[in-house]
C-alpha atoms as a PDB file:
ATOM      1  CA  UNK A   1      16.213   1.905 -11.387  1.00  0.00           C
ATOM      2  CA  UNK A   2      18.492  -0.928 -10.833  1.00  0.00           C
ATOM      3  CA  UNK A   3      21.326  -2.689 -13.707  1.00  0.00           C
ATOM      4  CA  UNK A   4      20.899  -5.828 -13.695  1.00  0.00           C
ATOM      5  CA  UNK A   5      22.930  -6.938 -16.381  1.00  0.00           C
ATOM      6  CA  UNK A   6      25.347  -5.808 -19.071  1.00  0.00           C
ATOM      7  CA  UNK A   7      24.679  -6.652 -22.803  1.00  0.00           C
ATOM      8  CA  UNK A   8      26.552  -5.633 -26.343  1.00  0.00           C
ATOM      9  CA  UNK A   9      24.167  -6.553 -29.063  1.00  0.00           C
ATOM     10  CA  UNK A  10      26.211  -7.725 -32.382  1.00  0.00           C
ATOM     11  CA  UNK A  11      24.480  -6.502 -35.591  1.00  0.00           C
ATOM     12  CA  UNK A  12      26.260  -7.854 -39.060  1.00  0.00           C
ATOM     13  CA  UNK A  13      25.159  -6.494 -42.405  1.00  0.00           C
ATOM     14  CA  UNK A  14      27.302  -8.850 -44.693  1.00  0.00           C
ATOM     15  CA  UNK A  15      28.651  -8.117 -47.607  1.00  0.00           C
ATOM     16  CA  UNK A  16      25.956 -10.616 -49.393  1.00  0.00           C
ATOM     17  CA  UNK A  17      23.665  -7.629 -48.543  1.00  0.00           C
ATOM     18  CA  UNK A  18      25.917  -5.207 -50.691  1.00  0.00           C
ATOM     19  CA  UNK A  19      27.167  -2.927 -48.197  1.00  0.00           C
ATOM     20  CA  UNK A  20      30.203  -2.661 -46.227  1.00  0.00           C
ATOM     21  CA  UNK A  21      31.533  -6.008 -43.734  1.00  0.00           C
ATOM     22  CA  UNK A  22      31.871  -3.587 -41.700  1.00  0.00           C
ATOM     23  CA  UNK A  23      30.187  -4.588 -38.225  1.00  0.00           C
ATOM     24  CA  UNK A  24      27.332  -2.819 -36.400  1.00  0.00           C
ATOM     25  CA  UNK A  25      27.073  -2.897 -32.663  1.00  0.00           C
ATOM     26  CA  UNK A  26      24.077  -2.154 -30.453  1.00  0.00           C
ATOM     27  CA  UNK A  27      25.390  -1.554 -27.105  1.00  0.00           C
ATOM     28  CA  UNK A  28      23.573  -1.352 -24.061  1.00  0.00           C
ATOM     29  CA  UNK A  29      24.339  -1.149 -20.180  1.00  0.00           C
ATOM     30  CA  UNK A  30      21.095  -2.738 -18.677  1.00  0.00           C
ATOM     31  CA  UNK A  31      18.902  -5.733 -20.028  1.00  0.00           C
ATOM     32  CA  UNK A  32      16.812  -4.977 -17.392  1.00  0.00           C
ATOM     33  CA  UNK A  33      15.249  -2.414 -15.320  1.00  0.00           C
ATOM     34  CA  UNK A  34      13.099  -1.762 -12.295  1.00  0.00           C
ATOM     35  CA  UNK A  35      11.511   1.420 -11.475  1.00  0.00           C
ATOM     36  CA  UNK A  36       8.822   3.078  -9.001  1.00  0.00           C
ATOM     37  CA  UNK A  37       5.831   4.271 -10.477  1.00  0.00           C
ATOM     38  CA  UNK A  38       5.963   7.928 -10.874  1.00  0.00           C
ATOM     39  CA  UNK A  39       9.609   8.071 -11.980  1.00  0.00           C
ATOM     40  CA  UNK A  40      11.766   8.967 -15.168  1.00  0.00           C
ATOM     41  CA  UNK A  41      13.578   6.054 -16.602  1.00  0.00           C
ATOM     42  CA  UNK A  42      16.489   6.179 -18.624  1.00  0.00           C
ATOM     43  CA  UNK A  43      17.880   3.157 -20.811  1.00  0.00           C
ATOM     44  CA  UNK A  44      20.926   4.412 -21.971  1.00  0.00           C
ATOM     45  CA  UNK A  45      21.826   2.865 -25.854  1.00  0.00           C
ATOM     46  CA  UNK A  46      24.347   3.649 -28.296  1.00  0.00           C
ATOM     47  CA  UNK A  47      25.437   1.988 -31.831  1.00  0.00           C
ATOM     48  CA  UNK A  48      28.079   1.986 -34.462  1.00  0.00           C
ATOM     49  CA  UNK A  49      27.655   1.937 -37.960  1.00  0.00           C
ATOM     50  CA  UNK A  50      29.573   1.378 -41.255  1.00  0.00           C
ATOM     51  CA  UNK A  51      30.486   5.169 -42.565  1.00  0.00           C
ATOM     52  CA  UNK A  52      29.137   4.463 -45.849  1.00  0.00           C
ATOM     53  CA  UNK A  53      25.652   4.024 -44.712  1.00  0.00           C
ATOM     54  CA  UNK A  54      22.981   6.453 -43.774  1.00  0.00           C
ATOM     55  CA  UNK A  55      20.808   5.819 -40.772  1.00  0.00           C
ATOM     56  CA  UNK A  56      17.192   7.177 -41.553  1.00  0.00           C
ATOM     57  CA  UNK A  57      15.405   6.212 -38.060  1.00  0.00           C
ATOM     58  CA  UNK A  58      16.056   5.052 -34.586  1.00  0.00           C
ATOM     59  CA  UNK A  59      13.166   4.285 -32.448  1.00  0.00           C
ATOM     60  CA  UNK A  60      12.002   2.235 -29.708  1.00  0.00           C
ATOM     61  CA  UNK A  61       9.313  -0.459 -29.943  1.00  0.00           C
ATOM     62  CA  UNK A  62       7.385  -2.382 -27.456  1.00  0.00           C
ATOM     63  CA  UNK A  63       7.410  -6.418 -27.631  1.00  0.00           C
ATOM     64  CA  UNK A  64       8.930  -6.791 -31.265  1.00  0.00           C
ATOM     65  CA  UNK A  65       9.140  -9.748 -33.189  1.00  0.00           C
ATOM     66  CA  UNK A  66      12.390  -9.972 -35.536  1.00  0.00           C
ATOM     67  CA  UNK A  67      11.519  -8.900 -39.383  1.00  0.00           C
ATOM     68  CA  UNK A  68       7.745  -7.822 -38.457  1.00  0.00           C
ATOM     69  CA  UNK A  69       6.398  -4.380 -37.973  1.00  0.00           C
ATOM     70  CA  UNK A  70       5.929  -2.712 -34.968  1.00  0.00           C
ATOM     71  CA  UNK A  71       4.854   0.782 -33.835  1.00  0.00           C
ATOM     72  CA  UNK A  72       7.233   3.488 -32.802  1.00  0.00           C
ATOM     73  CA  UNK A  73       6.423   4.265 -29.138  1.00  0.00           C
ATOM     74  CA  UNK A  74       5.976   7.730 -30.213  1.00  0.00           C
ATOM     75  CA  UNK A  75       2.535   6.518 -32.093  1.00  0.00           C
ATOM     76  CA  UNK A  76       1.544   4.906 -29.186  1.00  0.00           C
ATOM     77  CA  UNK A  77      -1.412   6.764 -27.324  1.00  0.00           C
ATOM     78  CA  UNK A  78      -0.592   5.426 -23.990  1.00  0.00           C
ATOM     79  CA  UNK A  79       3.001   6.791 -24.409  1.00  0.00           C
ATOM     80  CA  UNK A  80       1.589   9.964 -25.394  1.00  0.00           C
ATOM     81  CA  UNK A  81       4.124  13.053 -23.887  1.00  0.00           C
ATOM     82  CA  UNK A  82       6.220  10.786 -22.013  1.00  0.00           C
ATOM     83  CA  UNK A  83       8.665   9.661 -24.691  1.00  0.00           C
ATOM     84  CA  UNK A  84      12.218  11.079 -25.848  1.00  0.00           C
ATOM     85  CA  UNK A  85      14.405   9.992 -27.938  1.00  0.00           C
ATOM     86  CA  UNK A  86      18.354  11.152 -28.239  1.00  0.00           C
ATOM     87  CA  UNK A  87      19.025  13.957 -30.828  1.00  0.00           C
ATOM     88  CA  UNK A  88      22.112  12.327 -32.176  1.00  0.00           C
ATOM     89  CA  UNK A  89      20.630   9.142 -34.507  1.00  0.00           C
ATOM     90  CA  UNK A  90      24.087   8.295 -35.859  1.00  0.00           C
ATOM     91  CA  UNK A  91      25.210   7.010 -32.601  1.00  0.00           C
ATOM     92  CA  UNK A  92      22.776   7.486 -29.924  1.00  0.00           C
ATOM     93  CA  UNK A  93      19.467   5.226 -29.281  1.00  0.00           C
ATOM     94  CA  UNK A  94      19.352   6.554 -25.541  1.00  0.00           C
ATOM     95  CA  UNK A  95      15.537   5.901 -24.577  1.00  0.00           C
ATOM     96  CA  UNK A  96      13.886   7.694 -21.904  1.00  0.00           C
ATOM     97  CA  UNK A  97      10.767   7.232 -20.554  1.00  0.00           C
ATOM     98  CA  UNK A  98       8.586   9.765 -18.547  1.00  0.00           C
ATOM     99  CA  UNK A  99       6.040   9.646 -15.387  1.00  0.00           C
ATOM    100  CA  UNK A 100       6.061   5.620 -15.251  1.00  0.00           C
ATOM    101  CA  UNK A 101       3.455   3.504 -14.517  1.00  0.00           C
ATOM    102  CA  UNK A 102       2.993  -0.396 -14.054  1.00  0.00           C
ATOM    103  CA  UNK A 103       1.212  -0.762 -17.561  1.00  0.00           C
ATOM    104  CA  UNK A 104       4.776   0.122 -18.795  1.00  0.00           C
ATOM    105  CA  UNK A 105       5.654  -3.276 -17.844  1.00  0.00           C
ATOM    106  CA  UNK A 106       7.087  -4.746 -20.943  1.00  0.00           C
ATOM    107  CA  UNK A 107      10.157  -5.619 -23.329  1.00  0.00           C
ATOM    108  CA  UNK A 108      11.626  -2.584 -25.274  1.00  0.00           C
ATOM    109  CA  UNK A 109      13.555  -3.146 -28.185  1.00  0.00           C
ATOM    110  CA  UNK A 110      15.430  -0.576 -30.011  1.00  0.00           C
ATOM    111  CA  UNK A 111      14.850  -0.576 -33.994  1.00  0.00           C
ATOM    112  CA  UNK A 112      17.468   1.135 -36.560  1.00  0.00           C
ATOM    113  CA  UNK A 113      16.428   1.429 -39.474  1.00  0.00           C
ATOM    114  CA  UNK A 114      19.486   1.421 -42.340  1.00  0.00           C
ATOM    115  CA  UNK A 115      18.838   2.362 -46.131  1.00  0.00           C
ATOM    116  CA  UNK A 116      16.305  -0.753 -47.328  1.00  0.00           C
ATOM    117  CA  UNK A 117      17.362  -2.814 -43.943  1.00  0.00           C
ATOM    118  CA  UNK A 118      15.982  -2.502 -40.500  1.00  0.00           C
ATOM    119  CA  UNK A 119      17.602  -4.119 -37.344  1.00  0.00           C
ATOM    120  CA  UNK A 120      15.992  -5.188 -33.916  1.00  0.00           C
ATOM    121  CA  UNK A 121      18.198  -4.942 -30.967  1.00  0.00           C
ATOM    122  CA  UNK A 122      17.873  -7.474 -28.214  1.00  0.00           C
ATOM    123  CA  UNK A 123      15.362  -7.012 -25.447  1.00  0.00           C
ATOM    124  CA  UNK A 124      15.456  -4.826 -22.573  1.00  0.00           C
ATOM    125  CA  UNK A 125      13.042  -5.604 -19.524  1.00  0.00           C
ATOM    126  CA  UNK A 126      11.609  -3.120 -17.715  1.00  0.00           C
ATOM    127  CA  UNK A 127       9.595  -3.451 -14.671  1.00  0.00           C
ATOM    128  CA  UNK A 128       7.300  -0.928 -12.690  1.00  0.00           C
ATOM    129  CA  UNK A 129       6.309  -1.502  -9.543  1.00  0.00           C
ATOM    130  CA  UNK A 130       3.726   0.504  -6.723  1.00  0.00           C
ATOM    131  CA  UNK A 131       5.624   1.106  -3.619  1.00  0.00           C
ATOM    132  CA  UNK A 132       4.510  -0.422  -0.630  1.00  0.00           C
ATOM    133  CA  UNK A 133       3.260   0.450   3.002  1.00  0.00           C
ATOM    134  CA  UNK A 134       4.097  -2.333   5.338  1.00  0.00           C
ATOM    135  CA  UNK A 135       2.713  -2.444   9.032  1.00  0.00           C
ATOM    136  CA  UNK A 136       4.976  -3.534  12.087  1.00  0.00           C
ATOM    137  CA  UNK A 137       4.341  -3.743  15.744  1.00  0.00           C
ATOM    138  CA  UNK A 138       0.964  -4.769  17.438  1.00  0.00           C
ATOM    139  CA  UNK A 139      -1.827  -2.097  16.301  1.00  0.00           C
ATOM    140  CA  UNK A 140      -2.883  -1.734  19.984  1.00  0.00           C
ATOM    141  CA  UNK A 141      -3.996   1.591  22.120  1.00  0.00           C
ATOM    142  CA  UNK A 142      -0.535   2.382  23.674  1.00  0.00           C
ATOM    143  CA  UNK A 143       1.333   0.662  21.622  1.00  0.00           C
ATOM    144  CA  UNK A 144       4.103   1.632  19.026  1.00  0.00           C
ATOM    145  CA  UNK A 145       3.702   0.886  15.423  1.00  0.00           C
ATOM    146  CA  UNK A 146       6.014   1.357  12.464  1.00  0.00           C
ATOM    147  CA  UNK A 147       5.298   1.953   9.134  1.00  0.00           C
ATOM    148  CA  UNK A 148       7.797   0.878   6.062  1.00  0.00           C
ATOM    149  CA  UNK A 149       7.723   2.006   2.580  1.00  0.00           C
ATOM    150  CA  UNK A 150       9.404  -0.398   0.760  1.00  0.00           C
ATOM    151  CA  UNK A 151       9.747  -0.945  -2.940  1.00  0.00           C
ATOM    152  CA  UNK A 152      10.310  -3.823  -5.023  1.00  0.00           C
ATOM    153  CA  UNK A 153      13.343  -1.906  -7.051  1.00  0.00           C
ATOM    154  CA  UNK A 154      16.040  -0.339  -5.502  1.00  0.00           C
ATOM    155  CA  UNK A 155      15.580   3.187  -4.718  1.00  0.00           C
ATOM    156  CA  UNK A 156      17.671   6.011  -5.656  1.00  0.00           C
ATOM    157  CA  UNK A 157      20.230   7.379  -2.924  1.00  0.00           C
ATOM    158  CA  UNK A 158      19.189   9.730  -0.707  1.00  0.00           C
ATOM    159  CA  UNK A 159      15.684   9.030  -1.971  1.00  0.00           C
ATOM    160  CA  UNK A 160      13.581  11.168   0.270  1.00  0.00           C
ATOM    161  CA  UNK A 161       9.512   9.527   1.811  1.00  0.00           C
ATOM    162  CA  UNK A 162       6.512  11.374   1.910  1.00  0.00           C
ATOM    163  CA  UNK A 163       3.991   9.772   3.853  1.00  0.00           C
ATOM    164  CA  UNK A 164       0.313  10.556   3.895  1.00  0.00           C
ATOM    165  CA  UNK A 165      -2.768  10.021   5.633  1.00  0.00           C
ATOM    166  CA  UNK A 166      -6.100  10.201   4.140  1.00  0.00           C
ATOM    167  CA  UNK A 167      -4.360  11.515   1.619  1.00  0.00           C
ATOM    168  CA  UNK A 168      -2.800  14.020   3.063  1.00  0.00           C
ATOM    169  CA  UNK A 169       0.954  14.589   3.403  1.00  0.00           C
ATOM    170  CA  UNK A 170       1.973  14.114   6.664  1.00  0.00           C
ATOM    171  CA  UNK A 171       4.486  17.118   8.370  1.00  0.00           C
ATOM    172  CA  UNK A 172       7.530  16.601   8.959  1.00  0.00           C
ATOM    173  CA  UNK A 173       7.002  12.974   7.932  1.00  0.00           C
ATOM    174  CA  UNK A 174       9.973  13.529   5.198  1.00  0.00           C
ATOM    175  CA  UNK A 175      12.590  10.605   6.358  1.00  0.00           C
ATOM    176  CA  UNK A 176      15.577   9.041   4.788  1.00  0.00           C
ATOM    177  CA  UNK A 177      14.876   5.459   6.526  1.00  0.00           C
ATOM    178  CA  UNK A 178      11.283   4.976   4.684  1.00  0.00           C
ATOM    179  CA  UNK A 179      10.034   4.567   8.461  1.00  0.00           C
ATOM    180  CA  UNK A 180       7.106   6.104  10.177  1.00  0.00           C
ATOM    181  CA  UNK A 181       6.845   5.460  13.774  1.00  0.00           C
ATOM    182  CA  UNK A 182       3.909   6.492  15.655  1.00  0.00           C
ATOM    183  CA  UNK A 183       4.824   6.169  19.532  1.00  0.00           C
ATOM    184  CA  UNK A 184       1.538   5.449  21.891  1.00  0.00           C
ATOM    185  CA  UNK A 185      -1.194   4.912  19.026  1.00  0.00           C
ATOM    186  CA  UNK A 186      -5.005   6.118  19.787  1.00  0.00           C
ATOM    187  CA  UNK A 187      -7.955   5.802  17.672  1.00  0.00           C
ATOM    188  CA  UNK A 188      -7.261   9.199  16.491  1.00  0.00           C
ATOM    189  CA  UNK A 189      -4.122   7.298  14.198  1.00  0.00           C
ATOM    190  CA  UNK A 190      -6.409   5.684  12.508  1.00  0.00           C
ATOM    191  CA  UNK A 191      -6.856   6.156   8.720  1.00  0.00           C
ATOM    192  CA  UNK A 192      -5.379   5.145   5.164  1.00  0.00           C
ATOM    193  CA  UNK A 193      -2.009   5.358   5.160  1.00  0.00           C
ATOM    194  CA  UNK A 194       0.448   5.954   1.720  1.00  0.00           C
ATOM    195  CA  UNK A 195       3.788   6.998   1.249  1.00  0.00           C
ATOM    196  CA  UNK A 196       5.709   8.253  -1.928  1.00  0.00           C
ATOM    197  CA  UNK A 197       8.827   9.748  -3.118  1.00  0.00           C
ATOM    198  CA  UNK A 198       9.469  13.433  -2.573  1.00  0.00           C
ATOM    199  CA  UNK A 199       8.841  15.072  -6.041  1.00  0.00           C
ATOM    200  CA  UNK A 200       6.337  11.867  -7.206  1.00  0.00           C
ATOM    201  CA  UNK A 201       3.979  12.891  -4.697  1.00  0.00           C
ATOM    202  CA  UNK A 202       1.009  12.354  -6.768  1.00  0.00           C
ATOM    203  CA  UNK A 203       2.080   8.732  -7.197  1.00  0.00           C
ATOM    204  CA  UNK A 204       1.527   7.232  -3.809  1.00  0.00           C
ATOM    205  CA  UNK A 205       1.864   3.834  -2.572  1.00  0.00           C
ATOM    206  CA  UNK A 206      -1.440   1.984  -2.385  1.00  0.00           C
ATOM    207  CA  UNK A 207      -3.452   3.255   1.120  1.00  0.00           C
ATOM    208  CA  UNK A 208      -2.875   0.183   4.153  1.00  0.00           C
ATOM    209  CA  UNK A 209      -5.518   1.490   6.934  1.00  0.00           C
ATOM    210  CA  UNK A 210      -4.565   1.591   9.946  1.00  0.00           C
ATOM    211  CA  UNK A 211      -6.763  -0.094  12.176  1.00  0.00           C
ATOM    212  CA  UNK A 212      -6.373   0.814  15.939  1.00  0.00           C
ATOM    213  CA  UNK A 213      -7.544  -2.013  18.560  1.00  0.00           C
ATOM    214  CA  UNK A 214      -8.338  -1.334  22.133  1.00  0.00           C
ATOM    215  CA  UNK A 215      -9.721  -2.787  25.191  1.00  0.00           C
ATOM    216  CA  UNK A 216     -13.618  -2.147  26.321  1.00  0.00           C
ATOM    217  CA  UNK A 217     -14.391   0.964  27.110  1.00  0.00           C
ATOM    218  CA  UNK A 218     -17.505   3.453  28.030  1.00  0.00           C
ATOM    219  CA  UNK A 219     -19.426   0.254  29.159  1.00  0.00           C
ATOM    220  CA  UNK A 220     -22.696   0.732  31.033  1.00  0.00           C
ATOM    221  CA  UNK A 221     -25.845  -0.875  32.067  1.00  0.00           C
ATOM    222  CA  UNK A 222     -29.217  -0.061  30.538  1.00  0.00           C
ATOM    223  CA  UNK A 223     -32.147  -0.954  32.729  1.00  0.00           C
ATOM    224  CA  UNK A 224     -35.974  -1.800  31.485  1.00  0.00           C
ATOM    225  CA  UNK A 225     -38.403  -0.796  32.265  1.00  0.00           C
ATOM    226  CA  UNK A 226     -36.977   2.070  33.862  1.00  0.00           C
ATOM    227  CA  UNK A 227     -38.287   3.555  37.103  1.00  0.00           C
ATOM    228  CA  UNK A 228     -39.660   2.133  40.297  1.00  0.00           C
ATOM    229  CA  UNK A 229     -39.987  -1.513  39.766  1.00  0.00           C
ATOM    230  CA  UNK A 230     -42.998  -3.645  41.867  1.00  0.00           C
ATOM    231  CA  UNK A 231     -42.134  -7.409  42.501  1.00  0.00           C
ATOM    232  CA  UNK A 232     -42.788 -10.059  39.840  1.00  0.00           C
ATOM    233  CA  UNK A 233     -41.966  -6.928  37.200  1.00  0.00           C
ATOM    234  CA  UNK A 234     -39.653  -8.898  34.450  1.00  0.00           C
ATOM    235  CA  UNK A 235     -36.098  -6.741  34.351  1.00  0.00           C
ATOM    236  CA  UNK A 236     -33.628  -7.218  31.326  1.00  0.00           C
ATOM    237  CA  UNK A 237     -30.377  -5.402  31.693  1.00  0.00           C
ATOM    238  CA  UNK A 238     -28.309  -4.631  28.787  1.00  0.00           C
ATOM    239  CA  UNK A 239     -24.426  -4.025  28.616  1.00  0.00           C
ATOM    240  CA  UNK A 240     -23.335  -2.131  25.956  1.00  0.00           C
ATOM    241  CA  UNK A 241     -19.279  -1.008  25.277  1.00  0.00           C
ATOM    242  CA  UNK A 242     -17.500   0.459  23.052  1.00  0.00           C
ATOM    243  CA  UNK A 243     -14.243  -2.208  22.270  1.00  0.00           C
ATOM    244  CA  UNK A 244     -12.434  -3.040  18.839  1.00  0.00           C
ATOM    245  CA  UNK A 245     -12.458  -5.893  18.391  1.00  0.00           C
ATOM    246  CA  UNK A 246     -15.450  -6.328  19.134  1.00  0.00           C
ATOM    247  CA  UNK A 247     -16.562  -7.517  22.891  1.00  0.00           C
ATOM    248  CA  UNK A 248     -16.467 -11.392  22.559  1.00  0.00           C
ATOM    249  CA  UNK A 249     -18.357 -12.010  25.819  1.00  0.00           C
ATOM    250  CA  UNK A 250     -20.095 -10.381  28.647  1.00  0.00           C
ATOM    251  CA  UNK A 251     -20.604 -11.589  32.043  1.00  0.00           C
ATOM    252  CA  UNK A 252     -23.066 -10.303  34.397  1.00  0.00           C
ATOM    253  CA  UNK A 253     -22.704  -9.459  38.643  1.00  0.00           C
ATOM    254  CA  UNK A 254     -25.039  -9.263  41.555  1.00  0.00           C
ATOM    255  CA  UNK A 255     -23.732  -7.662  44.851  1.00  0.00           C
ATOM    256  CA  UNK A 256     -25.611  -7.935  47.633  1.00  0.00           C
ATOM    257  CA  UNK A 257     -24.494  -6.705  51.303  1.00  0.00           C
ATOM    258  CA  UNK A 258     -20.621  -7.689  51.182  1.00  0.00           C
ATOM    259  CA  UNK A 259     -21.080 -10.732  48.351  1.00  0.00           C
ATOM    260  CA  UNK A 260     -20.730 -10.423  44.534  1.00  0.00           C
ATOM    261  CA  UNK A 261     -22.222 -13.523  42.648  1.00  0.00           C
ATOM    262  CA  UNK A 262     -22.603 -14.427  39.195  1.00  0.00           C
ATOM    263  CA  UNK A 263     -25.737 -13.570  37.524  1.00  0.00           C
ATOM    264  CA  UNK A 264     -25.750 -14.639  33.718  1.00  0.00           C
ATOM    265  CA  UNK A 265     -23.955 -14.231  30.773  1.00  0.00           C
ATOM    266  CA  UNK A 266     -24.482 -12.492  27.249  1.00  0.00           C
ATOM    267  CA  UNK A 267     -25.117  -8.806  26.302  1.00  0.00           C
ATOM    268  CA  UNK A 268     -28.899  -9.478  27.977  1.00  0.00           C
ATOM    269  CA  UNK A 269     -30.054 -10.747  31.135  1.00  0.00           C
ATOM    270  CA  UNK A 270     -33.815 -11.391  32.022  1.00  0.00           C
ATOM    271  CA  UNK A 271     -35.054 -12.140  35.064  1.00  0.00           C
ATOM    272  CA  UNK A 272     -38.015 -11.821  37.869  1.00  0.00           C
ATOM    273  CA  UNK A 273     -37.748  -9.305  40.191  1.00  0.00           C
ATOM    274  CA  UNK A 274     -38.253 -10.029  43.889  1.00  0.00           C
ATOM    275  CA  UNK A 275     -36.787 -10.116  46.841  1.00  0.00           C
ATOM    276  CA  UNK A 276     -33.568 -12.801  45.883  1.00  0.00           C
ATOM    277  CA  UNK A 277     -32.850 -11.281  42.296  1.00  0.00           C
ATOM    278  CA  UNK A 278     -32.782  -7.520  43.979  1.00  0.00           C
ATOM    279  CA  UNK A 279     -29.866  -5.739  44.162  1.00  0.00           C
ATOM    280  CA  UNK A 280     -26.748  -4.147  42.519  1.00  0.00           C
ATOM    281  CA  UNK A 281     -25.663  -5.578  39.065  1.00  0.00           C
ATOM    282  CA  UNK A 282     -22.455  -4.634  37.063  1.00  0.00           C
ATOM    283  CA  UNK A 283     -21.432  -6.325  34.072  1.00  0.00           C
ATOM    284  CA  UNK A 284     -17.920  -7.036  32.796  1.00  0.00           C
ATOM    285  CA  UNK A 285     -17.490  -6.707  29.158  1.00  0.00           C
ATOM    286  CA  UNK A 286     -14.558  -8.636  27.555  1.00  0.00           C
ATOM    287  CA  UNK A 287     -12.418  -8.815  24.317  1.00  0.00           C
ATOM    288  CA  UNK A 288      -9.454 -10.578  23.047  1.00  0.00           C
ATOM    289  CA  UNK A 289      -6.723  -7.705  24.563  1.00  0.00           C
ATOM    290  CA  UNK A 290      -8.517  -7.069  27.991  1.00  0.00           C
ATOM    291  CA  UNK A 291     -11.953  -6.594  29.831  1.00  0.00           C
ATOM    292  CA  UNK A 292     -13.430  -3.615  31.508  1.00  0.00           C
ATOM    293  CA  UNK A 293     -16.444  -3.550  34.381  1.00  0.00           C
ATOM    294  CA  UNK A 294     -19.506  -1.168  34.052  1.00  0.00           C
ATOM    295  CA  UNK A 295     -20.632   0.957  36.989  1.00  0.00           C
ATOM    296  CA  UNK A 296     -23.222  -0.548  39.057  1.00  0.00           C
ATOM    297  CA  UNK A 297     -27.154   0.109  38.882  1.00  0.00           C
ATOM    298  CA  UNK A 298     -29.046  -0.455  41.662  1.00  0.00           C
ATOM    299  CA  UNK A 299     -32.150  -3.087  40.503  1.00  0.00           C
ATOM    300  CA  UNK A 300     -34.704  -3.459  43.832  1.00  0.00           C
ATOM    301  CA  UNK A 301     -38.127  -3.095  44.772  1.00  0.00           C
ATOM    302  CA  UNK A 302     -39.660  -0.467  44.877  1.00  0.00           C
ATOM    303  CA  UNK A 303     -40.672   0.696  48.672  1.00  0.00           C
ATOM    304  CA  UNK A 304     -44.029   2.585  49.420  1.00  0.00           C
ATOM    305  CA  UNK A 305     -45.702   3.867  52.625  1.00  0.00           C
END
């Protein structure tokens, strides 16, 4: 909860009303307000009055339009619970506000009713706002990453973050710089990450996931058909890997004797065997951090006696 602004609110009941000249003031020390969902917010008010009046209510309203009706936030089904009021009406319009949300978003006047007279202050603006999970660093295998929990409003001091994953709190993730660094990320950081403040745990940020990126790995070759293999039997050789992102482009290898040559692109390859397409084939599989090389399988003809 942040002041933005001071305000005194002038209220004159003249004497062309029949009461006292005497002048009312609405005083209060924030026109507007920021807060993080979850949290208690308190706009403090206070008022002076003529002596010879009687103040019958003091209540806040949401939105209010000068000399029409509005609903005490008290009636108000949404504000159910979460509303209190000060105990001392003849001076005090202190509003506070209860478990937050950013429905609550609004203008909240306070409303004194005097005798026959009623009087609207001017607005207060409060705000609620979600904090946020911000991502920083390259999400890469090996990599480190930081994770911010920021807010739109300024946070209380000393404001203690709870991060969570999955929805779990985190241990020893409670940190007074709202920063979670994970330190040589693997797939097993992935997830939906949240944070919130300690106490307002059950009014976490919105989940970020975590997405974890990584070079090719586990590739191999899958040969078919499988088995011995006669000449003029059509072979198609598939490379498979496991990679995020996803492999982007695979190149295939023939090594014969001492010489590697190309022998295709794409995740297939088809060709005839005989005795110039025999031999050992590998193929590379490559995304857009790095690339990674299958074992070889031996492709040839099958021999008999």
């Amino acid at each position: 909860m942040a002041p933005c602004w001071s305000l005194s609110v002038l209220l004159i009941l003249s004497r062309t009303l029949g009461v006292s000249a005497e002048r009312w003031w609405v005083t209060m020390s924030q026109g507007s307000v920021c807060a993080v969902a979850g949290s208690s917010v308190v706009i403090p008010c206070s008022f002076t009055h003529p002596s010879n009046l009687t103040v019958n209510k003091v209540y806040w309203v949401l939105n209010a339009i000068p000399n029409s009706s509005t609903r005490d936030l008290l009636d108000l089904p949404q504000y159910a619970g979460r509303v209190q009021y000060s105990l001392d009406k003849e001076r005090n319009c202190t509003l506070t506000l209860s478990d937050v949300s950013v429905t609550d978003t609004a203008q909240y006047h306070v409303r004194i009713e005097i005798n026959a007279w009623n009087k609207l202050s001017r607005r207060v603006n409060l705000t609620v706002k979600d904090l946020a999970v911000q991502v920083a660093g390259a999400a890469t295998e090996g990599h480190v990453v930081k994770l911010s929990c920021n807010s739109h409003c300024i946070l209380e001091q000393n404001s203690k973050i709870i991060w969570k994953k999955n929805g779990d709190i985190l241990p020893d993730s409670q940190t007074s710089k709202k920063e979670l660094i994970l330190h040589n990320i693997s797939t097993e950081d992935e997830g939906n990450y949240s944070c919130a403040l300690q106490g307002r745990e059950d009014h976490p940020s919105p989940p970020v996931k975590l997405n974890v990126l990584y070079t090719p790995k586990n590739t191999s070759v899958s040969v078919s058909p499988a088995g011995d293999k006669l000449e003029g039997t059509s072979v198609t050789l598939t490379c498979s890997s496991d990679a995020n992102p996803p492999v982007e482009n695979y190149r295939w290898y023939r090594q014969t004797g001492d010489e590697t040559t190309e022998a295709g692109s794409g995740e297939t390859i088809t060709f005839t065997l005989d005795t110039t397409s025999a031999g050992l084939y590998h193929c590379e599989a490559k995304n857009r951090i790095s690339s990674h090389n299958s074992s070889a399988v031996d492709v040839s003809l099958a021999v008999y006696s």
